[in-house]
PDB file of N, CA and C in Angstrom:
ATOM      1  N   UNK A   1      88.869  89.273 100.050  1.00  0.00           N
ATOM      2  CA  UNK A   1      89.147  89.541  98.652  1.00  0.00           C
ATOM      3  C   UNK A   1      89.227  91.053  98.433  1.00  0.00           C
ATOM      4  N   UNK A   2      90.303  91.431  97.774  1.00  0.00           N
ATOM      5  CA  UNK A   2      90.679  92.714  97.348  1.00  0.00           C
ATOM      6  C   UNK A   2      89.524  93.286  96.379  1.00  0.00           C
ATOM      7  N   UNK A   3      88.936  94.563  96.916  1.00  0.00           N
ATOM      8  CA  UNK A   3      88.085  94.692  95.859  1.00  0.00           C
ATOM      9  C   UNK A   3      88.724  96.218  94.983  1.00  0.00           C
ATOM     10  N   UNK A   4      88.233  95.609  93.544  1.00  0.00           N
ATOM     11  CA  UNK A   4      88.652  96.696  91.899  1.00  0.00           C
ATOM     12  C   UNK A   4      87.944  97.956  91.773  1.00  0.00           C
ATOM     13  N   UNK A   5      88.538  98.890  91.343  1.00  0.00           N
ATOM     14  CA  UNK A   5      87.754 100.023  90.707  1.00  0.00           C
ATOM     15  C   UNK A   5      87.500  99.440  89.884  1.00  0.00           C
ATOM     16  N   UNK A   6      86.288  99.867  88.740  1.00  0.00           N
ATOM     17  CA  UNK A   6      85.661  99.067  87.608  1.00  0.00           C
ATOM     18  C   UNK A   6      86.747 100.067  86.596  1.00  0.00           C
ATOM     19  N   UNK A   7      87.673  99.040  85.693  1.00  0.00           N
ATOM     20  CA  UNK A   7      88.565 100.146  84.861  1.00  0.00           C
ATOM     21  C   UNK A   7      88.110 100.658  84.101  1.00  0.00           C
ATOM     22  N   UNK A   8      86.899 100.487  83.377  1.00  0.00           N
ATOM     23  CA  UNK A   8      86.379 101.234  82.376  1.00  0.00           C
ATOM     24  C   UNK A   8      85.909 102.834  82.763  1.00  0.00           C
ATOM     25  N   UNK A   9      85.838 102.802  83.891  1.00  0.00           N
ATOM     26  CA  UNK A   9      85.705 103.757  84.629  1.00  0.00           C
ATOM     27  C   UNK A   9      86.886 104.471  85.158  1.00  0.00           C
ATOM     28  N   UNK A  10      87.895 104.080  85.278  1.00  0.00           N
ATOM     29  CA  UNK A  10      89.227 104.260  85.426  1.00  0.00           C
ATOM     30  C   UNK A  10      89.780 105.171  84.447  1.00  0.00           C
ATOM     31  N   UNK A  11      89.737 104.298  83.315  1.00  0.00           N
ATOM     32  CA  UNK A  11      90.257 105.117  81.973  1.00  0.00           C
ATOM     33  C   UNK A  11      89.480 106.387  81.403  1.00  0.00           C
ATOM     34  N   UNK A  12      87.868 106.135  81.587  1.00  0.00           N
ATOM     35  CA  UNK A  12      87.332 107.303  80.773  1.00  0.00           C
ATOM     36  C   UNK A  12      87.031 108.712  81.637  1.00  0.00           C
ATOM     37  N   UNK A  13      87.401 108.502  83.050  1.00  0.00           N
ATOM     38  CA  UNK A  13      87.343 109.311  83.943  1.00  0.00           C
ATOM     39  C   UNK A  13      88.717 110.014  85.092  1.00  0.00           C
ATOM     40  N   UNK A  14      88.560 111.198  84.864  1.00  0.00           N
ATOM     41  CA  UNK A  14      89.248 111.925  86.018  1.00  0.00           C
ATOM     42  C   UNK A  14      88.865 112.909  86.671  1.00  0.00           C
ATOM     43  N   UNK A  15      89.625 113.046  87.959  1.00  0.00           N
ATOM     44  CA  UNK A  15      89.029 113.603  89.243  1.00  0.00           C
ATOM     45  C   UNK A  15      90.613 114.803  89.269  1.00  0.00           C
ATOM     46  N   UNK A  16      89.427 115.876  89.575  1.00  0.00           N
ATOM     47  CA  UNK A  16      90.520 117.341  89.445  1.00  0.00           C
ATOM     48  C   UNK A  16      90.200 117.163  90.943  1.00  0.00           C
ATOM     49  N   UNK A  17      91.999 118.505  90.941  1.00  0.00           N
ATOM     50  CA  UNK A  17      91.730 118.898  92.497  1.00  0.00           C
ATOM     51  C   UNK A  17      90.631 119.094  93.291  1.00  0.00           C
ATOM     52  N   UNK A  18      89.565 119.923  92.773  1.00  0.00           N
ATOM     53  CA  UNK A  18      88.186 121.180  93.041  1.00  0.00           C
ATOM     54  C   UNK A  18      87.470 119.554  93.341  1.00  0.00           C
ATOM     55  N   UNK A  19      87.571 118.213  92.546  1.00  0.00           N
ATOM     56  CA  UNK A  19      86.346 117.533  92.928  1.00  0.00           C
ATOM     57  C   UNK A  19      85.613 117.034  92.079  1.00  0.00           C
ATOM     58  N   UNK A  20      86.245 117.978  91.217  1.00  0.00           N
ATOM     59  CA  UNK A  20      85.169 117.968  89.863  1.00  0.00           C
ATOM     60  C   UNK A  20      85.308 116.607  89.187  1.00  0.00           C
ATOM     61  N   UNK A  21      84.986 116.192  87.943  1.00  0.00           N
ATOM     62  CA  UNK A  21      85.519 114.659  87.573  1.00  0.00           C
ATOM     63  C   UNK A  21      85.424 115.635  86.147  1.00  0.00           C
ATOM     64  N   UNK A  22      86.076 114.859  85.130  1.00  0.00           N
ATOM     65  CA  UNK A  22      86.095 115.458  83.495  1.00  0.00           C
ATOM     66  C   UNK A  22      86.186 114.076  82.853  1.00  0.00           C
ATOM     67  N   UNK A  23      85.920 114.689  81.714  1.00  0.00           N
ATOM     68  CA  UNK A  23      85.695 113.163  80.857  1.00  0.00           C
ATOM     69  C   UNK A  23      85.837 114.018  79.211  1.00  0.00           C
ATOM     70  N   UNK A  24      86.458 113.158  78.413  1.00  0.00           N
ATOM     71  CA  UNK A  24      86.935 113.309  77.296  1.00  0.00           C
ATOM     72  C   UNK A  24      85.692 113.546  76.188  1.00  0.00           C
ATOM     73  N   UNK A  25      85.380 114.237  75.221  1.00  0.00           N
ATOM     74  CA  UNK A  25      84.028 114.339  74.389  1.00  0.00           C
ATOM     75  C   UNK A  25      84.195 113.375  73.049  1.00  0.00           C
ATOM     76  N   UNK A  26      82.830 113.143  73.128  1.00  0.00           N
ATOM     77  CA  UNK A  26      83.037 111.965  72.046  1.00  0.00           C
ATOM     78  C   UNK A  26      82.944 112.356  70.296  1.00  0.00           C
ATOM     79  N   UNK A  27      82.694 111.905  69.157  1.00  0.00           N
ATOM     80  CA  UNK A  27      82.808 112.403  68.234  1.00  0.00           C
ATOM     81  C   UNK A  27      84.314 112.781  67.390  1.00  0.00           C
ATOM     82  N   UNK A  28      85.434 112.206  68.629  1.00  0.00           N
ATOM     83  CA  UNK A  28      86.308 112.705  67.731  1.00  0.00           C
ATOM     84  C   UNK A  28      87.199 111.948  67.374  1.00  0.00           C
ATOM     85  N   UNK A  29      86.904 110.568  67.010  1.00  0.00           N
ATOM     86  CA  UNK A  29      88.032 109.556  66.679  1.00  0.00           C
ATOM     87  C   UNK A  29      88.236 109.328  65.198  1.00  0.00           C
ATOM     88  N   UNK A  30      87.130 109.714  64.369  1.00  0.00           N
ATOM     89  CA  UNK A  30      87.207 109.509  62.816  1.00  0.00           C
ATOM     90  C   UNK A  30      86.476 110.297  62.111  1.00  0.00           C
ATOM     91  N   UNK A  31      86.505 109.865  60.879  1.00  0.00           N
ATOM     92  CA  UNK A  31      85.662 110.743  59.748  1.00  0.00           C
ATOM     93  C   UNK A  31      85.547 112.152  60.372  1.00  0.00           C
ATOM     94  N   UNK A  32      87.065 113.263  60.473  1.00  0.00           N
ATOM     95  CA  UNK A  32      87.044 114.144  60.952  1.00  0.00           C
ATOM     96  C   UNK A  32      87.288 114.852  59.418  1.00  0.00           C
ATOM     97  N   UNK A  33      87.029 114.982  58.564  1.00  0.00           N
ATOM     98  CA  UNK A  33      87.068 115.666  57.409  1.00  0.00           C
ATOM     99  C   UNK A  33      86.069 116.736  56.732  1.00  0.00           C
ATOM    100  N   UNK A  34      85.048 115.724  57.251  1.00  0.00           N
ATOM    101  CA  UNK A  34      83.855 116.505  56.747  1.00  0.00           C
ATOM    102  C   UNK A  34      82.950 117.895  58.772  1.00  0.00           C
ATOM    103  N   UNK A  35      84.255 117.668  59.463  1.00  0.00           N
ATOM    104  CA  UNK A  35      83.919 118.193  60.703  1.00  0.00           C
ATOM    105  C   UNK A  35      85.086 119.352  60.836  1.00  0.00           C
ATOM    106  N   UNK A  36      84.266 121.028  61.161  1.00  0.00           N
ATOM    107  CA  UNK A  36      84.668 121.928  60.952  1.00  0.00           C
ATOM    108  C   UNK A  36      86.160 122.271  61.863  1.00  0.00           C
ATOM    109  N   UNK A  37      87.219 122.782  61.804  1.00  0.00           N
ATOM    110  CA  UNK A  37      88.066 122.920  62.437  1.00  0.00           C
ATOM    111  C   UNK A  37      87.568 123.395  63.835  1.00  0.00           C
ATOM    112  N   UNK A  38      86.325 124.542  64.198  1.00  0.00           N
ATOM    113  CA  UNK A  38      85.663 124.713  65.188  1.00  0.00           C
ATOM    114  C   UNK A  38      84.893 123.699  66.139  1.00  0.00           C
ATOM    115  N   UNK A  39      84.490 122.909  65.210  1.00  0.00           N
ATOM    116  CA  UNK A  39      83.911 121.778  66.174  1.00  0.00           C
ATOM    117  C   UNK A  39      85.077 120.538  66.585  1.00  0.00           C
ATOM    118  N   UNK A  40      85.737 120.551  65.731  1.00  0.00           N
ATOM    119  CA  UNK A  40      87.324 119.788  66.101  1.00  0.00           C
ATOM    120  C   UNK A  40      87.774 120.240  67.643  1.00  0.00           C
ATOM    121  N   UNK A  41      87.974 121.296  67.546  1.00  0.00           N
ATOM    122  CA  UNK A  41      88.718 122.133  69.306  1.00  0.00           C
ATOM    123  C   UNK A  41      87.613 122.024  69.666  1.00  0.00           C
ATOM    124  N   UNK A  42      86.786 121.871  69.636  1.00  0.00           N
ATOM    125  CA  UNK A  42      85.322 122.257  70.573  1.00  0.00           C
ATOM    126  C   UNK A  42      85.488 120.859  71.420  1.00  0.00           C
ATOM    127  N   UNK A  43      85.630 119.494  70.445  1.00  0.00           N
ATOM    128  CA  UNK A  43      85.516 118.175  71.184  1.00  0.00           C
ATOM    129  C   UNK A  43      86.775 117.849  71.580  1.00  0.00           C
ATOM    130  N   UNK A  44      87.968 118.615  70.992  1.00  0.00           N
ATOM    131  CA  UNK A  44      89.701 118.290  71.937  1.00  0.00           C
ATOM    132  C   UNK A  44      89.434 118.502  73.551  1.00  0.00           C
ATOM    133  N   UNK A  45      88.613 119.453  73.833  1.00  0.00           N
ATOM    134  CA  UNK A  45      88.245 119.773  75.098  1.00  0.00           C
ATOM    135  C   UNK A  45      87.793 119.345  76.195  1.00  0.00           C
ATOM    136  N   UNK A  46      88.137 119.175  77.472  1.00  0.00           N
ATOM    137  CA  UNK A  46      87.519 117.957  78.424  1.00  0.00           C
ATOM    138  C   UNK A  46      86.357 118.569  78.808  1.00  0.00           C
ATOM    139  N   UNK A  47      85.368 117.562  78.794  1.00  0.00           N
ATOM    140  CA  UNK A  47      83.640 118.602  80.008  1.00  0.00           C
ATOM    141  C   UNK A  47      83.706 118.060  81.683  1.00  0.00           C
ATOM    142  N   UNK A  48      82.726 118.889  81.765  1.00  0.00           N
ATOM    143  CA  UNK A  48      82.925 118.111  83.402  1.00  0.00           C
ATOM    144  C   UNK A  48      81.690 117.724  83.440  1.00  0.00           C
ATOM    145  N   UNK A  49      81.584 116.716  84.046  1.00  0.00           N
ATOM    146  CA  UNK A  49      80.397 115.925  84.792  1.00  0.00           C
ATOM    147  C   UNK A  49      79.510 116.619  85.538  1.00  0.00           C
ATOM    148  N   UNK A  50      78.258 116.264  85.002  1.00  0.00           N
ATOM    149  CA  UNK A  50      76.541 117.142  85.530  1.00  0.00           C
ATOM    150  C   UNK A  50      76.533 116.137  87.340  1.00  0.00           C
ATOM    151  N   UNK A  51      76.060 116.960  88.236  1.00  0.00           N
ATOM    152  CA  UNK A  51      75.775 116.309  89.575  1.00  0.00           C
ATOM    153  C   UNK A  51      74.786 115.107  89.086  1.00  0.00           C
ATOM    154  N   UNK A  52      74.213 115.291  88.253  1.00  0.00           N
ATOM    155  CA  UNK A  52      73.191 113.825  87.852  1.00  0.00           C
ATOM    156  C   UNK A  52      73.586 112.707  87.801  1.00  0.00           C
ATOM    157  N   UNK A  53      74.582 112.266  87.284  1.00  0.00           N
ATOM    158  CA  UNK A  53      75.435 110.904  87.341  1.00  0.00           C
ATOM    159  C   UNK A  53      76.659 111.184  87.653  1.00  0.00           C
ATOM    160  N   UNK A  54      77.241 112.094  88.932  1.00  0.00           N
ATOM    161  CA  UNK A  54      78.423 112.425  89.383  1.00  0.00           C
ATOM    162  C   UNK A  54      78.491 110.924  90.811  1.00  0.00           C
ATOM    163  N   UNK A  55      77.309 110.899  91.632  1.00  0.00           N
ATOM    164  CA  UNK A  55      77.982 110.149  92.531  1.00  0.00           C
ATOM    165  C   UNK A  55      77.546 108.813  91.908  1.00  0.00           C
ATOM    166  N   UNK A  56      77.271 108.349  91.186  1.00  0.00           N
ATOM    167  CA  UNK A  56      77.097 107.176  90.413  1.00  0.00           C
ATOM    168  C   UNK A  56      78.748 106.896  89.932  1.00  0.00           C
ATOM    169  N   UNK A  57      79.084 107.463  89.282  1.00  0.00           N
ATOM    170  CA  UNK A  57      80.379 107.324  88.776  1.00  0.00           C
ATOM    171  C   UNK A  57      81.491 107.144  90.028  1.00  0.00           C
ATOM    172  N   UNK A  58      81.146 108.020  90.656  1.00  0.00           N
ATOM    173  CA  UNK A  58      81.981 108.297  92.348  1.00  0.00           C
ATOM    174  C   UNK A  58      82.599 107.017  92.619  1.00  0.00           C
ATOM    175  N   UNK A  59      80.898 106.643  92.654  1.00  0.00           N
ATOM    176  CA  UNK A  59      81.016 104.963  93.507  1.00  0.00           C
ATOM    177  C   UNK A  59      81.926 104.169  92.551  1.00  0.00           C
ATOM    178  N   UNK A  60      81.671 103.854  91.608  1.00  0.00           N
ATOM    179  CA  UNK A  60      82.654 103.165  90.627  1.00  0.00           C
ATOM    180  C   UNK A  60      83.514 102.996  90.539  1.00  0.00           C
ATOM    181  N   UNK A  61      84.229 104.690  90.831  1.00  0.00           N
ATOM    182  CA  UNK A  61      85.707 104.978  91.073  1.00  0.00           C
ATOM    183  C   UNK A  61      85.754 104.860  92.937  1.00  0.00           C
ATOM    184  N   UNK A  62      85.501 104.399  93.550  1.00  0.00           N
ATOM    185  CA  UNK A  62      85.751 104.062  94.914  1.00  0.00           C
ATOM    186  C   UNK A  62      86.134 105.181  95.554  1.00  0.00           C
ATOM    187  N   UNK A  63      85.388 106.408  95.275  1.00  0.00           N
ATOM    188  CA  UNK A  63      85.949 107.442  95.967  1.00  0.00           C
ATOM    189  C   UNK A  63      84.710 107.966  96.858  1.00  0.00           C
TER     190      UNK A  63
END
């Protein structure tokens, strides 16, 4: 049996050249009105993943 990357893991995660993995910041899907244009670009921005739950995720993504 063919085995899956888990997609949820698929979608909310990517892997840069360097290794690194990035992941999208949360906070920014609604009720953006009362949220400052500064903190708006602050969360457009991708973060990268702490070594703490980096090879946890790894595994997930079958890499």
């Amino acid at each position: 049996m063919k085995l899956k990357r888990k997609s949820s893991y698929k979608k909310r995660f990517k892997i840069t050249s360097n290794g690194f993995i990035k992941r999208k910041k949360a906070f920014k899907n609604h009720i953006l009105t009362k949220k400052s244009k500064k903190r708006k670009r602050r969360l457009s921005n991708f973060s990268i993943i702490k070594n703490s739950i980096k090879r946890s995720i790894k595994k997930n993504l079958f890499l």
